[in-house]
PDB file of N, CA and C in Angstrom:
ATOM      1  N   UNK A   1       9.014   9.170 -66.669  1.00  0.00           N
ATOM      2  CA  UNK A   1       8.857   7.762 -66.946  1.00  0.00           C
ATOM      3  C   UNK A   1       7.747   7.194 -66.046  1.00  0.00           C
ATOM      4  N   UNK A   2       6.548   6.755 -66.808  1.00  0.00           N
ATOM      5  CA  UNK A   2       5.657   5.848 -65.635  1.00  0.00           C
ATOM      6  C   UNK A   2       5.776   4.645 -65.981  1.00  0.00           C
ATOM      7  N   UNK A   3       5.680   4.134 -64.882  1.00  0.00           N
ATOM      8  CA  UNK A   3       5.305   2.806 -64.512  1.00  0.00           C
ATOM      9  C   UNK A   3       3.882   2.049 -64.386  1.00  0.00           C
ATOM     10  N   UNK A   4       3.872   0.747 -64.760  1.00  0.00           N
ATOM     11  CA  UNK A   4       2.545   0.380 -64.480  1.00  0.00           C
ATOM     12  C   UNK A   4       2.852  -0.152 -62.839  1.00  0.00           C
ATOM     13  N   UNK A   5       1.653   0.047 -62.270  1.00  0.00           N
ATOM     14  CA  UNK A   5       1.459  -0.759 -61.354  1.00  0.00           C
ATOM     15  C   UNK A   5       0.798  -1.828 -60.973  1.00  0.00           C
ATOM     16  N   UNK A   6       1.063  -2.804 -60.227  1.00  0.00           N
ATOM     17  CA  UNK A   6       0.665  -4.062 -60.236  1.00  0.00           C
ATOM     18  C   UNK A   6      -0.446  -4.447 -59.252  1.00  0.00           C
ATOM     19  N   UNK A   7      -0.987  -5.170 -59.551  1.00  0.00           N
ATOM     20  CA  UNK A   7      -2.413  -5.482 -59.156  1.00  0.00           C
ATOM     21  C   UNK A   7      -2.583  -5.111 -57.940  1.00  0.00           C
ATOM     22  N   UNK A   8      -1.599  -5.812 -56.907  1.00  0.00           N
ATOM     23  CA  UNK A   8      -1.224  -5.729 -55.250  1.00  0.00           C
ATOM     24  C   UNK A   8      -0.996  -4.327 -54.847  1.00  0.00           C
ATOM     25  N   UNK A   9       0.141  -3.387 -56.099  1.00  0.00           N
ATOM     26  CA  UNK A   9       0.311  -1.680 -55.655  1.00  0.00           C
ATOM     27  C   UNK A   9      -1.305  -1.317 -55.243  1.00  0.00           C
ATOM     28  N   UNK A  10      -2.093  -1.760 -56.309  1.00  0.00           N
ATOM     29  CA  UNK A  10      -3.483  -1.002 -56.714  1.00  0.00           C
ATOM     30  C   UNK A  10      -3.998  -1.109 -55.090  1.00  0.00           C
ATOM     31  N   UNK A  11      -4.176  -2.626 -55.267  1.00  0.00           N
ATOM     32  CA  UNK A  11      -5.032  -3.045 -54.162  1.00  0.00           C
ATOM     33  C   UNK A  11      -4.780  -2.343 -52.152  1.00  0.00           C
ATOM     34  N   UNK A  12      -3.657  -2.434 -51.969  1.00  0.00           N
ATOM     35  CA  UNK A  12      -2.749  -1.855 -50.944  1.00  0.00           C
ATOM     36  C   UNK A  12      -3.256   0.047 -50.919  1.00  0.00           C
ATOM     37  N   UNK A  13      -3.212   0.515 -52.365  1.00  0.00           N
ATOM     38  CA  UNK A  13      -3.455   2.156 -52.201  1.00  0.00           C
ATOM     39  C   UNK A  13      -4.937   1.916 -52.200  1.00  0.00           C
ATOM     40  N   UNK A  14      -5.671   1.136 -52.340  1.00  0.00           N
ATOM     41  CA  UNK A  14      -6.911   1.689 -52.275  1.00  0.00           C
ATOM     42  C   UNK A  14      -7.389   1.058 -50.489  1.00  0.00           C
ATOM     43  N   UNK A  15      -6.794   0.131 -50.149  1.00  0.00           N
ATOM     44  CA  UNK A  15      -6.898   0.336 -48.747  1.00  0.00           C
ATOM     45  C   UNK A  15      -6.507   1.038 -48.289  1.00  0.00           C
ATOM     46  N   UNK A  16      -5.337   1.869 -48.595  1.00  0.00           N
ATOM     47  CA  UNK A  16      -4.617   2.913 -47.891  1.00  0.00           C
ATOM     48  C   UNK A  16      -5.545   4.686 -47.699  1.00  0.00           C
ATOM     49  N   UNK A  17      -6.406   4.390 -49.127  1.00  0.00           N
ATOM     50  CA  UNK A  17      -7.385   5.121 -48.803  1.00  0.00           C
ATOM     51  C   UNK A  17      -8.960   5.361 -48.443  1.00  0.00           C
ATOM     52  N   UNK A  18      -9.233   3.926 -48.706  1.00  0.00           N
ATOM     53  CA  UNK A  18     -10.506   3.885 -47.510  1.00  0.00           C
ATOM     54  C   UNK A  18     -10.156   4.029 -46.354  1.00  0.00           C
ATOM     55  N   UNK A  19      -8.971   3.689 -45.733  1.00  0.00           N
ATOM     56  CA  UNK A  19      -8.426   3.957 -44.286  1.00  0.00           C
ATOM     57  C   UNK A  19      -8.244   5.623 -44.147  1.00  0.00           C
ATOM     58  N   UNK A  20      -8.000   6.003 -45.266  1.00  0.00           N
ATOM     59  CA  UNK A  20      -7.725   7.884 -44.979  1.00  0.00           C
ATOM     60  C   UNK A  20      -8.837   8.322 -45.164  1.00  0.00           C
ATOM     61  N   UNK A  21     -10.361   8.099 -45.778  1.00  0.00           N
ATOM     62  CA  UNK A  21     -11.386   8.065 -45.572  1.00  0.00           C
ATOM     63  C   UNK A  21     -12.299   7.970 -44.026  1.00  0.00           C
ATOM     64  N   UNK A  22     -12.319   6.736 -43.771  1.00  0.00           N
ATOM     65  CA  UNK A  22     -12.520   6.495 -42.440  1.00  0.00           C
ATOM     66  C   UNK A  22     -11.984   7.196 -41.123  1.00  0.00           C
ATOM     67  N   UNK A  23     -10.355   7.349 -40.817  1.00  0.00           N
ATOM     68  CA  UNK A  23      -9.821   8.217 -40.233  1.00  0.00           C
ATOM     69  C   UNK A  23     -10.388  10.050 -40.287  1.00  0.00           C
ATOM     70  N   UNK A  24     -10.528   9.989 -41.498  1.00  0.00           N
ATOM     71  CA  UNK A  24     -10.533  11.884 -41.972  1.00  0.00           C
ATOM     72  C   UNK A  24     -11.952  11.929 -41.327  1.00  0.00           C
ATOM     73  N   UNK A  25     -13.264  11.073 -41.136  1.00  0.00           N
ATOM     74  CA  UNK A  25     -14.487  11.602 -40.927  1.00  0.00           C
ATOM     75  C   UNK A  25     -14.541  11.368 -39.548  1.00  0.00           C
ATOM     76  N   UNK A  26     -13.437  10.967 -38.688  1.00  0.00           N
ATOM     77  CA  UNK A  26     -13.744  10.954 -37.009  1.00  0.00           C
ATOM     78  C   UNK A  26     -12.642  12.421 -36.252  1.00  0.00           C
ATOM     79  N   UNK A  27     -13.510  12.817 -35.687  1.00  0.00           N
ATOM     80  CA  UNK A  27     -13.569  14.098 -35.003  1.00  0.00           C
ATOM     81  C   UNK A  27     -13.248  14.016 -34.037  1.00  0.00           C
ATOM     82  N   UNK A  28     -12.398  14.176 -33.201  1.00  0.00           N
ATOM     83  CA  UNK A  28     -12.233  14.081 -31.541  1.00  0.00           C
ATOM     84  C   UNK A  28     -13.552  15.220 -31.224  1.00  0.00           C
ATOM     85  N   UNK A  29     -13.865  16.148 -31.935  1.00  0.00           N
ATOM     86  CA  UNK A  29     -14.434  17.308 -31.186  1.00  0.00           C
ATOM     87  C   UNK A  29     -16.491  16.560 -31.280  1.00  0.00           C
ATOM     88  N   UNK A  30     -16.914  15.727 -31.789  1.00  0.00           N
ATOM     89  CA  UNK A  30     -18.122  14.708 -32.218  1.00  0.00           C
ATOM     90  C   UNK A  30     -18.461  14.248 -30.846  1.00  0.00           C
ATOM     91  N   UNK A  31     -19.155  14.577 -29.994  1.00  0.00           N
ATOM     92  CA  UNK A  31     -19.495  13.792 -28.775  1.00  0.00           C
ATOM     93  C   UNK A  31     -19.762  12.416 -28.925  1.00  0.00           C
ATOM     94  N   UNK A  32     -19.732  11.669 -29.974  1.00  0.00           N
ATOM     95  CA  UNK A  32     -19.858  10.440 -30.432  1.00  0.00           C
ATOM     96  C   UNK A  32     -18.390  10.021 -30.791  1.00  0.00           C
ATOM     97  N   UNK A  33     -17.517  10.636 -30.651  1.00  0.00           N
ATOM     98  CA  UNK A  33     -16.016  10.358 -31.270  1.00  0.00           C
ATOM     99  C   UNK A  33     -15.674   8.837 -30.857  1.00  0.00           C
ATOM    100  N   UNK A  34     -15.646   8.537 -29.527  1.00  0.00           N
ATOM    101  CA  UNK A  34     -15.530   7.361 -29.019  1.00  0.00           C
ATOM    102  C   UNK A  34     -16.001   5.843 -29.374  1.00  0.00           C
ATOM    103  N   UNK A  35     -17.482   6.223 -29.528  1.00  0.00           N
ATOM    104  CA  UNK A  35     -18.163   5.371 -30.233  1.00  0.00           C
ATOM    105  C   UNK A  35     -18.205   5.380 -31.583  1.00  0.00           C
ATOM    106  N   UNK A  36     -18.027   6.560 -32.403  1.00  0.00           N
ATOM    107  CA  UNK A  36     -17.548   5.434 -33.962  1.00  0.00           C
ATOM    108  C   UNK A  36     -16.159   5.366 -34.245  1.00  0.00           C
ATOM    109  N   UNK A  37     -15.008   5.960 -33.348  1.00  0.00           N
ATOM    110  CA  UNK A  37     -13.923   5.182 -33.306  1.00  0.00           C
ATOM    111  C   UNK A  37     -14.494   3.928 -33.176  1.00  0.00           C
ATOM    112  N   UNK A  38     -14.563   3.409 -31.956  1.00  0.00           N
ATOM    113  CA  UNK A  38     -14.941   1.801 -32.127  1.00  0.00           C
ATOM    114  C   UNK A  38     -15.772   1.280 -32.944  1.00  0.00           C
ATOM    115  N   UNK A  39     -16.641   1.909 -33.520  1.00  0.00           N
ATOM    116  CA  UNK A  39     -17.023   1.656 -34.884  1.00  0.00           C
ATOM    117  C   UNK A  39     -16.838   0.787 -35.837  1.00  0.00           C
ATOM    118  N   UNK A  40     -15.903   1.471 -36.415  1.00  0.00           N
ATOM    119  CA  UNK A  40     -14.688   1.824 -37.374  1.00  0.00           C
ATOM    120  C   UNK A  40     -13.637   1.097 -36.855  1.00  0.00           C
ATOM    121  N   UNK A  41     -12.892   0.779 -36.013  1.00  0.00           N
ATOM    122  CA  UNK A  41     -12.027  -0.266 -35.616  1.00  0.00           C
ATOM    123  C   UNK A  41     -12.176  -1.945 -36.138  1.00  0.00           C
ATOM    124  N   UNK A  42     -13.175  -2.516 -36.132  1.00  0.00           N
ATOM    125  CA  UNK A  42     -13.139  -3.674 -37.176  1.00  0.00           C
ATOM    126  C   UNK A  42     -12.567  -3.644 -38.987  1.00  0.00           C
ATOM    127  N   UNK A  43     -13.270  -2.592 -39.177  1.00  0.00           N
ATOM    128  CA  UNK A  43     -13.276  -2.540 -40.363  1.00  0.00           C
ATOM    129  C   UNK A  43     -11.596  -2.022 -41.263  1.00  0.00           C
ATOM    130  N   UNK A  44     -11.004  -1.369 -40.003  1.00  0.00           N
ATOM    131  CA  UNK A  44      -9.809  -0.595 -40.488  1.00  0.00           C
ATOM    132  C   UNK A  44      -9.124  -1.691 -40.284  1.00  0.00           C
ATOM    133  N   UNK A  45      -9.081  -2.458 -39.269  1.00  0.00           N
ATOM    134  CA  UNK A  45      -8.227  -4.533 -38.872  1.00  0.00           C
ATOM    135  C   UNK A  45      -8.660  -5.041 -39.968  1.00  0.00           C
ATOM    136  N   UNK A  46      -9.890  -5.465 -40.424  1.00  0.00           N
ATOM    137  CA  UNK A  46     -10.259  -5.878 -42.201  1.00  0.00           C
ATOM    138  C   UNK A  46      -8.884  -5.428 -43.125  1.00  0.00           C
ATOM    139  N   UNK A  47      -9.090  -4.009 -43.228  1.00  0.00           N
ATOM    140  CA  UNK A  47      -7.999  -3.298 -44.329  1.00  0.00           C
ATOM    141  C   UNK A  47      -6.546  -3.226 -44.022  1.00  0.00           C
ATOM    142  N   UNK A  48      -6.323  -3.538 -42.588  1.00  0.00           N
ATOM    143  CA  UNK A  48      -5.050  -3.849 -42.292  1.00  0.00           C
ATOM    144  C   UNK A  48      -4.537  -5.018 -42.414  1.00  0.00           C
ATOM    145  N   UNK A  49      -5.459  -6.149 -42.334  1.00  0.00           N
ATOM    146  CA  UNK A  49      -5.052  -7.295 -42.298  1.00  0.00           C
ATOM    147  C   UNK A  49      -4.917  -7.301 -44.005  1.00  0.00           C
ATOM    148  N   UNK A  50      -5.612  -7.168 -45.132  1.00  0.00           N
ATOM    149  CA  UNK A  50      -5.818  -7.236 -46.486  1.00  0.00           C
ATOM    150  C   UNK A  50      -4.292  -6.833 -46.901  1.00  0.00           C
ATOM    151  N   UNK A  51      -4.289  -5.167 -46.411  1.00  0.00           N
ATOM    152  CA  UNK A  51      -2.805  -4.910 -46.768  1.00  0.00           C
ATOM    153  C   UNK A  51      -1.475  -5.953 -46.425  1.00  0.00           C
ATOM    154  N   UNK A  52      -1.461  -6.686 -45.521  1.00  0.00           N
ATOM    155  CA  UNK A  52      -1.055  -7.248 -45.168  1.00  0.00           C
ATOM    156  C   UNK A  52      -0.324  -8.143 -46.079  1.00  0.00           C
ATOM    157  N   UNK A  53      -1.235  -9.093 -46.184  1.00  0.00           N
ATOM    158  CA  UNK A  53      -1.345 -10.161 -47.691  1.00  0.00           C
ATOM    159  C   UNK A  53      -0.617 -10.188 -48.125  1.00  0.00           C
ATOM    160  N   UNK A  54      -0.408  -8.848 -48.776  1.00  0.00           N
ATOM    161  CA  UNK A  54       0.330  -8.253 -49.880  1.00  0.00           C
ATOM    162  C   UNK A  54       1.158  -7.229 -49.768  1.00  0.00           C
ATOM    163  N   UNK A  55       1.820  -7.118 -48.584  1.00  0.00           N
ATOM    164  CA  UNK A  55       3.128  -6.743 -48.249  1.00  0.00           C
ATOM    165  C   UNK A  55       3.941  -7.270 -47.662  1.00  0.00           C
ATOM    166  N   UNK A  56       3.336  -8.426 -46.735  1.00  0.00           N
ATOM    167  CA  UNK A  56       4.356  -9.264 -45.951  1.00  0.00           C
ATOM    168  C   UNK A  56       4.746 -10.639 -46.662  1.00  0.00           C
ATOM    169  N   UNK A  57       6.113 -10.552 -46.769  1.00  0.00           N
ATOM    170  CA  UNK A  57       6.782 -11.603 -47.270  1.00  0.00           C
ATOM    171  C   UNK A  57       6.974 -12.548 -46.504  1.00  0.00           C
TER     172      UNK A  57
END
């Protein structure tokens, strides 16, 4: 049986995977690891806060 999913499911998994995107391309072993962690730290607060929205009641 599928289900449709609703606009907010959509929106929530596709932050869920630009965030598994972003995460998957930082390397602890990258002598730069540090610096595009911090990078990348605005942008993942962007997608956290978005998810947000639309999970917190």
């Amino acid at each position: 049986m599928n289900r449709q999913f609703s606009e907010e499911e959509t929106l929530v998994a596709d932050c869920l995977q630009e965030m598994k995107r972003i995460i998957n391309q930082l390397h602890i072993t990258d002598e730069s690891f540090l610096e595009d962690t911090r990078q990348e730290i605005p942008h993942l607060k962007k997608l956290l806060s978005e998810m947000e929205r639309y999970t917190v009641e």
